[in-house]
Protein backbone atom coordinates (compact mmCIF):
# COMPACT_ATOMS: atom_id res chain seq x y z
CA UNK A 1 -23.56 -63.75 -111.41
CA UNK A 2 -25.57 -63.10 -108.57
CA UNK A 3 -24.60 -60.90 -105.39
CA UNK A 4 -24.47 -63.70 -103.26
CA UNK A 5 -22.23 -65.70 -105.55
CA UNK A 6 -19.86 -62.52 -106.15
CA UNK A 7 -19.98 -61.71 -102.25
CA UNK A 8 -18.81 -65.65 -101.99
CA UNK A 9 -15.92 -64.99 -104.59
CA UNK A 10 -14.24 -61.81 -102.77
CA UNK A 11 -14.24 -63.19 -99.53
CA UNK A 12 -12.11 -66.21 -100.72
CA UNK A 13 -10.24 -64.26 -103.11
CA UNK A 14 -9.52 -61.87 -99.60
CA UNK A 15 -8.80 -64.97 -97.79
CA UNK A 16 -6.39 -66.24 -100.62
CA UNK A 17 -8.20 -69.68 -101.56
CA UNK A 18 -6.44 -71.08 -104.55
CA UNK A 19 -8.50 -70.66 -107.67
CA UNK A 20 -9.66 -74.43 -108.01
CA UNK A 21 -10.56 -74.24 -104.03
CA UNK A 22 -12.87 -71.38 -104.66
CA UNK A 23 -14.18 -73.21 -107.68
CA UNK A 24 -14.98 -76.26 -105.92
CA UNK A 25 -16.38 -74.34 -102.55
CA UNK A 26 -18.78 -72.72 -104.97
CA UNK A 27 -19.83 -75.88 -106.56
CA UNK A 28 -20.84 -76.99 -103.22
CA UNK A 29 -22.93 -74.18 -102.30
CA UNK A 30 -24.70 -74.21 -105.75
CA UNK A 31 -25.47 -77.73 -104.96
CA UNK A 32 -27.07 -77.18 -101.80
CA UNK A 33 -29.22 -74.77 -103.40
CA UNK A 34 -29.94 -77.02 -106.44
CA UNK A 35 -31.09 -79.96 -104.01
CA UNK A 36 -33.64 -77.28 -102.09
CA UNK A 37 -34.44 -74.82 -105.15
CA UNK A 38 -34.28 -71.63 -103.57
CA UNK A 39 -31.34 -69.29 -102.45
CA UNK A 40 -28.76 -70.86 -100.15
CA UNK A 41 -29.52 -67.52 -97.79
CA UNK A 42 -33.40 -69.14 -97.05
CA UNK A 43 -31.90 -72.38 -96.03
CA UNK A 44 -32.47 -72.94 -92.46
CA UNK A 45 -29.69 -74.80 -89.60
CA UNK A 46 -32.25 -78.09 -89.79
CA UNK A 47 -32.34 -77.96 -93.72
CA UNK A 48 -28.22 -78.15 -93.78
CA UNK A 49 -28.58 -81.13 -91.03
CA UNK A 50 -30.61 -83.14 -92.91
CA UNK A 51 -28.57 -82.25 -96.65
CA UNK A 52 -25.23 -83.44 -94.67
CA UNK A 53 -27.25 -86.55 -93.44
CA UNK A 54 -28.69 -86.80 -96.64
CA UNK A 55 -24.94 -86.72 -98.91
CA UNK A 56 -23.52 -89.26 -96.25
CA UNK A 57 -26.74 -92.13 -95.61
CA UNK A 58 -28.13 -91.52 -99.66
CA UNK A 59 -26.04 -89.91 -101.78
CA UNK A 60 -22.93 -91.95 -99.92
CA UNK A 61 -20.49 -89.44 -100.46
CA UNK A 62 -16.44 -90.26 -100.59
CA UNK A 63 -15.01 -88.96 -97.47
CA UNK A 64 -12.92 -85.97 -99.45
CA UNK A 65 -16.60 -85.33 -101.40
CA UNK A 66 -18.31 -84.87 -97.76
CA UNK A 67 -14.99 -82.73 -97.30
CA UNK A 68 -15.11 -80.55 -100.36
CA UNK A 69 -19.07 -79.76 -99.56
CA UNK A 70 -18.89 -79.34 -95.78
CA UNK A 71 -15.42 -76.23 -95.74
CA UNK A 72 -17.53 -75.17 -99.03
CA UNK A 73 -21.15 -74.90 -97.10
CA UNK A 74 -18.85 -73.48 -94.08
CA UNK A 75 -17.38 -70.67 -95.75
CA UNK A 76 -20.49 -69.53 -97.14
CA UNK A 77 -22.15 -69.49 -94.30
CA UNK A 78 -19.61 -68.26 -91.76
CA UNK A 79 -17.45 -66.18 -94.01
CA UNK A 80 -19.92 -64.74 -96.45
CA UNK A 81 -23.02 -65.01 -94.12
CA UNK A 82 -22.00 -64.31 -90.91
CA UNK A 83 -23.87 -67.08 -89.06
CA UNK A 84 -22.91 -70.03 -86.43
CA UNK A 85 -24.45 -72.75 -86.86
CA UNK A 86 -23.77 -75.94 -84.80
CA UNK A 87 -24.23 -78.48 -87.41
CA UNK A 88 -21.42 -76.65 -89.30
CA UNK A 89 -19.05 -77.97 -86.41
CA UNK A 90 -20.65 -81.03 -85.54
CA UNK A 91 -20.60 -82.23 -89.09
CA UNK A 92 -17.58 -84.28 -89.76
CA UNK A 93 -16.17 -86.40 -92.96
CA UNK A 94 -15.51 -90.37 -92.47
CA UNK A 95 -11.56 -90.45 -91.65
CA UNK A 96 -10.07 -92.54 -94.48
CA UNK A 97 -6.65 -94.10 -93.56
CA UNK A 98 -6.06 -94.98 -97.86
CA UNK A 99 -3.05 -95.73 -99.09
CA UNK A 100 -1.92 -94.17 -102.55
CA UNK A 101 -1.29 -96.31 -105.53
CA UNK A 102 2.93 -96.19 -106.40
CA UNK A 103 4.12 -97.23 -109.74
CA UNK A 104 7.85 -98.87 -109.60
CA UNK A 105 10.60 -97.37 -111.73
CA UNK A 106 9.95 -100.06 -114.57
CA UNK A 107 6.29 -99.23 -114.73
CA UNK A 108 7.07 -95.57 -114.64
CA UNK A 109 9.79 -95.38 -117.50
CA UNK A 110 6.91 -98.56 -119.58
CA UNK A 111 4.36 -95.50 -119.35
CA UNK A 112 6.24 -92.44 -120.07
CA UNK A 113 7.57 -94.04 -122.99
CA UNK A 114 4.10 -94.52 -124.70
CA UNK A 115 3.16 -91.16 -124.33
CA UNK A 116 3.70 -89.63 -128.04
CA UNK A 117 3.24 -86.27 -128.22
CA UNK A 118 6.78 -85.16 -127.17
CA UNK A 119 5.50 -82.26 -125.15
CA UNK A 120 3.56 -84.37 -122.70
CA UNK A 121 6.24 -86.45 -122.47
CA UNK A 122 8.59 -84.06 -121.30
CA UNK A 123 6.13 -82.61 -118.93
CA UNK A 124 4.81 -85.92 -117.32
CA UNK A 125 9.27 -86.31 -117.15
CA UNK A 126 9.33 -83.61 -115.51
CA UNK A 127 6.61 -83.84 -112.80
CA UNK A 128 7.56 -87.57 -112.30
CA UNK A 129 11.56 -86.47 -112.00
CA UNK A 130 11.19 -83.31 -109.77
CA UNK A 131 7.82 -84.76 -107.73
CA UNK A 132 5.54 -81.99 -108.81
CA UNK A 133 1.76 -81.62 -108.46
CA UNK A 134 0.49 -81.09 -112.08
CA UNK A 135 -0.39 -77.42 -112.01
CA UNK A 136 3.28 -77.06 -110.60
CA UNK A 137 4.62 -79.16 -113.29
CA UNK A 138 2.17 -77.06 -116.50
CA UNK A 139 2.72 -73.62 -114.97
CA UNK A 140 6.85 -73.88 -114.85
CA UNK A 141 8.38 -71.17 -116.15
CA UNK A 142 11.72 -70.67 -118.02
CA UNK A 143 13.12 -68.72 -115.51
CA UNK A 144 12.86 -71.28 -112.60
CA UNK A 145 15.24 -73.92 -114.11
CA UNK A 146 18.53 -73.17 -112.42
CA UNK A 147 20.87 -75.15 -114.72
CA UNK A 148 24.07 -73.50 -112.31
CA UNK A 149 22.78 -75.31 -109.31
CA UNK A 150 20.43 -78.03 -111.44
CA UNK A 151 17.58 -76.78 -109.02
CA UNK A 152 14.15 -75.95 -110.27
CA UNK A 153 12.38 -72.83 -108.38
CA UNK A 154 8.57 -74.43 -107.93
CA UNK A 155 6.42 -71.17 -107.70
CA UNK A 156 3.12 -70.76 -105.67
CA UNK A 157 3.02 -74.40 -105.12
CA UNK A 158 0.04 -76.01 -102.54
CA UNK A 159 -0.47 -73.06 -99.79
CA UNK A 160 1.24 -70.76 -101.77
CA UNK A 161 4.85 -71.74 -100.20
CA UNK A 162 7.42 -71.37 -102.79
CA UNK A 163 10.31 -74.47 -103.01
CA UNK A 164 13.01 -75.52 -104.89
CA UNK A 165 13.81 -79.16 -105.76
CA UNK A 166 16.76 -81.06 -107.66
CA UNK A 167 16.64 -81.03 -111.66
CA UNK A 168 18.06 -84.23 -112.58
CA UNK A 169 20.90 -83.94 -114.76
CA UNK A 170 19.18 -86.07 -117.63
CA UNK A 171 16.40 -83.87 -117.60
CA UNK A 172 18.26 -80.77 -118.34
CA UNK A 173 18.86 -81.64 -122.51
CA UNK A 174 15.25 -82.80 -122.97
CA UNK A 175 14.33 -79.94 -121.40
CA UNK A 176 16.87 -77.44 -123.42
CA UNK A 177 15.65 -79.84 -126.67
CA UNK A 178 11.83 -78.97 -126.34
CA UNK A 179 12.17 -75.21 -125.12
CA UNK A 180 14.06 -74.74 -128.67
CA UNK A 181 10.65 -76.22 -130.68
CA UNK A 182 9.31 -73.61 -129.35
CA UNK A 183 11.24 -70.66 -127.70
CA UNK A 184 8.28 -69.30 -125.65
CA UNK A 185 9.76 -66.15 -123.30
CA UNK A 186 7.76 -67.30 -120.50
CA UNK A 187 6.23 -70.54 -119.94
CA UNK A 188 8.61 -73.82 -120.49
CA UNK A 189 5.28 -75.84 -121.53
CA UNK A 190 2.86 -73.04 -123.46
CA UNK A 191 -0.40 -74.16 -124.73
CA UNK A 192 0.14 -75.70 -128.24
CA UNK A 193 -3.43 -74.50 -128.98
CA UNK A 194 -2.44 -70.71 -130.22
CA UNK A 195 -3.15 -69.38 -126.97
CA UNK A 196 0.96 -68.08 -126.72
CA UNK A 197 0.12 -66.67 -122.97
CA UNK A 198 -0.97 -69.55 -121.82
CA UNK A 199 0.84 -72.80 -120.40
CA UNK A 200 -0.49 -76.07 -121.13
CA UNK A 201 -3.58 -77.22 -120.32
CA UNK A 202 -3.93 -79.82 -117.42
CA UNK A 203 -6.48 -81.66 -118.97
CA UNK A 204 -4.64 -82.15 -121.95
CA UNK A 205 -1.66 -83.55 -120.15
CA UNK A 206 -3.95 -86.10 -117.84
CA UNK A 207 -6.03 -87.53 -121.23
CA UNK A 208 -2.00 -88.13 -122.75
CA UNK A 209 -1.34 -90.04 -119.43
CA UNK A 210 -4.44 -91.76 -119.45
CA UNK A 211 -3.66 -92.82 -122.97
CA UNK A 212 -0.38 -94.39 -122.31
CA UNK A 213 -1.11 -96.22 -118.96
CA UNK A 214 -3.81 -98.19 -121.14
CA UNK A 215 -1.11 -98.43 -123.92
CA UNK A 216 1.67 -99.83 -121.37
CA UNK A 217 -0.19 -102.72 -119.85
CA UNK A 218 -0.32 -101.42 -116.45
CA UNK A 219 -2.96 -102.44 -114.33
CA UNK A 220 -2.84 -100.18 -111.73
CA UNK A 221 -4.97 -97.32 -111.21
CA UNK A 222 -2.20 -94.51 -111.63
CA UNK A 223 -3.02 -90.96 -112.46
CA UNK A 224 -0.41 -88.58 -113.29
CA UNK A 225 -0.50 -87.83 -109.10
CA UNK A 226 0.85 -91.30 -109.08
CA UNK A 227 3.86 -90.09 -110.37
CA UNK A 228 4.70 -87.70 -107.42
CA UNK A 229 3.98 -90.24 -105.14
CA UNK A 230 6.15 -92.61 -107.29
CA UNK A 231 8.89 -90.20 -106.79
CA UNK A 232 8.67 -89.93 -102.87
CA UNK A 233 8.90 -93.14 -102.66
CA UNK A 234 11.81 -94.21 -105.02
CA UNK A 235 13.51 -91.51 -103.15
CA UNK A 236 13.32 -92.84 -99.87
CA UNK A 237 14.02 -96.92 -101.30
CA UNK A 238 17.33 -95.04 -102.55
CA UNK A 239 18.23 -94.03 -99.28
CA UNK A 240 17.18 -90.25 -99.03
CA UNK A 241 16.04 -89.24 -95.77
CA UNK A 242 12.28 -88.01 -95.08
CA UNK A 243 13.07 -84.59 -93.96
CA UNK A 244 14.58 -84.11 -97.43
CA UNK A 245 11.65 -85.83 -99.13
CA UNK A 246 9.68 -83.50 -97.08
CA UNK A 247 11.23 -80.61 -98.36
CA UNK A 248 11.39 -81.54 -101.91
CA UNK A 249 7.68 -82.53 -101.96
CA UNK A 250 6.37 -78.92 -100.20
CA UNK A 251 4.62 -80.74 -96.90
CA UNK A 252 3.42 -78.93 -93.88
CA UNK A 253 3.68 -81.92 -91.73
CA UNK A 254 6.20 -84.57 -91.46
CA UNK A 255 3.38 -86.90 -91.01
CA UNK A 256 2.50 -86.69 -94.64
CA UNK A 257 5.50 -87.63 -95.70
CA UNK A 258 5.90 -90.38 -93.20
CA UNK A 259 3.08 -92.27 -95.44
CA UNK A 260 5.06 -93.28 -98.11
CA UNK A 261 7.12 -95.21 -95.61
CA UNK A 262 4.52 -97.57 -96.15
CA UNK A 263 4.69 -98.32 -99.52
CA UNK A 264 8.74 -99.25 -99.81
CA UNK A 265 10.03 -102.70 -100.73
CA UNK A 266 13.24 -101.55 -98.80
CA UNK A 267 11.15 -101.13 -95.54
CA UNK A 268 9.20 -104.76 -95.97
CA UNK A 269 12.46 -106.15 -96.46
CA UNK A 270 14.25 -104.36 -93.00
CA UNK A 271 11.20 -105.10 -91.10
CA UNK A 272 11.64 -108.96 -92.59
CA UNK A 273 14.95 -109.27 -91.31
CA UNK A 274 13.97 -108.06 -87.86
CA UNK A 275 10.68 -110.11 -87.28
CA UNK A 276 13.09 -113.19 -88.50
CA UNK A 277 15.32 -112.34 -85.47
CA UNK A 278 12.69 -112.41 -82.99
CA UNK A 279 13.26 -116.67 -83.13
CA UNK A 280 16.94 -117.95 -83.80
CA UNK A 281 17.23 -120.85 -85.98
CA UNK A 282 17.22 -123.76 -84.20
């Protein structure tokens, strides 16, 4: 590891930058120094202008990708480095207004039931029925399921902010069920590959998901991120107000959650019934 790299590492470690943001902020750097082949210290201000105009005009770069490399390239430089540069301000990602893909309760249940091992299928249950990000849903422990209350504690969730959510009361015996295969002290979903101290790999549960959306017929293009955003939005069809939603899901900003307003049938249909009333029958 060079002294660079490990300088890079502390100062986002002292910053407290998840791991897979310093992962992906070094990635970025060692890219930049891949596409010039020489240390990212010799790299002038008008070699990062033309690398930024080169991954959006060639390389064409999705607007999180030109994201992901520009707060990387930043942090390096103004963190690590200790320089200000213009172009590290002036540089800006292509605002996407995308909408997420939402899977409706039928398609949700079609896929979770061709999942067959049984302990991604409890898992993928359990981040679909509790709207978890994956690494929320693998890294659950056995001491965050509240049966008393039927809350589950979500731990270091995205900016570190702890939360609690409902545990719906159908989850509770599949969850009791699988926890006795395997009695694990710690983790509710350990890795099945003799690593006890581990939980479950993510990989492992997005390749069973990918399995079963191609085994249900589906033709959408769902990821197991689909089923969190499934989740907000079959709560608010069902009547539960945003502010909850916001809560349950962990968001900063109301705004976020305001998204999924889009993507109802129950909001198409009230917005229906008032465009019709804009011109009385006649």
């Amino acid at each position: 590891m060079s002294e660079l790299r490990q300088r890079m590492l502390e100062d986002m470690q002292l910053r407290g930058l998840a791991r897979k943001t310093q992962e992906a902020y070094v990635c970025a750097v060692r890219q930049l120094a891949e596409y010039y082949r020489k240390s990212p210290a010799d790299i002038s201000e008008a070699e990062l202008r033309q690398y930024f105009l080169y991954l959006k005009n060639e390389k064409q770069v999705s607007a999180s990708g030109f994201t992901i490399a520009l707060c990387g390239i930043k942090f390096f430089y103004e963190q690590t480095l200790r320089r200000t540069w213009a172009i590290l301000d002036l540089a800006r990602p292509t605002r996407e207004q995308k909408l997420p893909v939402v899977l409706s309760r039928e398609e949700v249940h079609r896929i979770l039931g061709c999942v067959r091992r049984p302990r991604y299928q409890v898992c993928l249950s359990t981040i679909y029925g509790c709207g978890l990000r994956l690494q929320e849903g693998t890294h659950l422990q056995v001491r965050d399921m509240d049966s008393a209350r039927m809350l589950v504690h979500v731990r270091h969730g995205k900016g570190a902010k702890d939360r609690y959510v409902p545990l719906p009361s159908a989850l509770l015996p599949r969850l009791r069920q699988f926890w006795g295969t395997h009695r694990h002290p710690v983790w509710l979903f350990p890795s099945p590959q003799g690593a006890r101290g581990q939980p479950m790999s993510e990989s492992g549960v997005q390749r069973a998901f990918k399995a079963a959306l191609r085994a249900s017929g589906v033709a959408k293009a769902a990821t197991v991120h689909t089923l969190r955003h499934s989740y907000a939005t079959h709560l608010l069809e069902g009547g539960v107000n945003l502010r909850v939603i916001q809560a349950y899901l962990g968001h900063s900003s109301p705004q976020t959650t305001a998204h999924y307003t889009h993507l109802t049938r129950q909001t198409d249909r009230v917005a229906s019934t008032a465009l019709n009333q804009l011109f009385p029958a006649e």
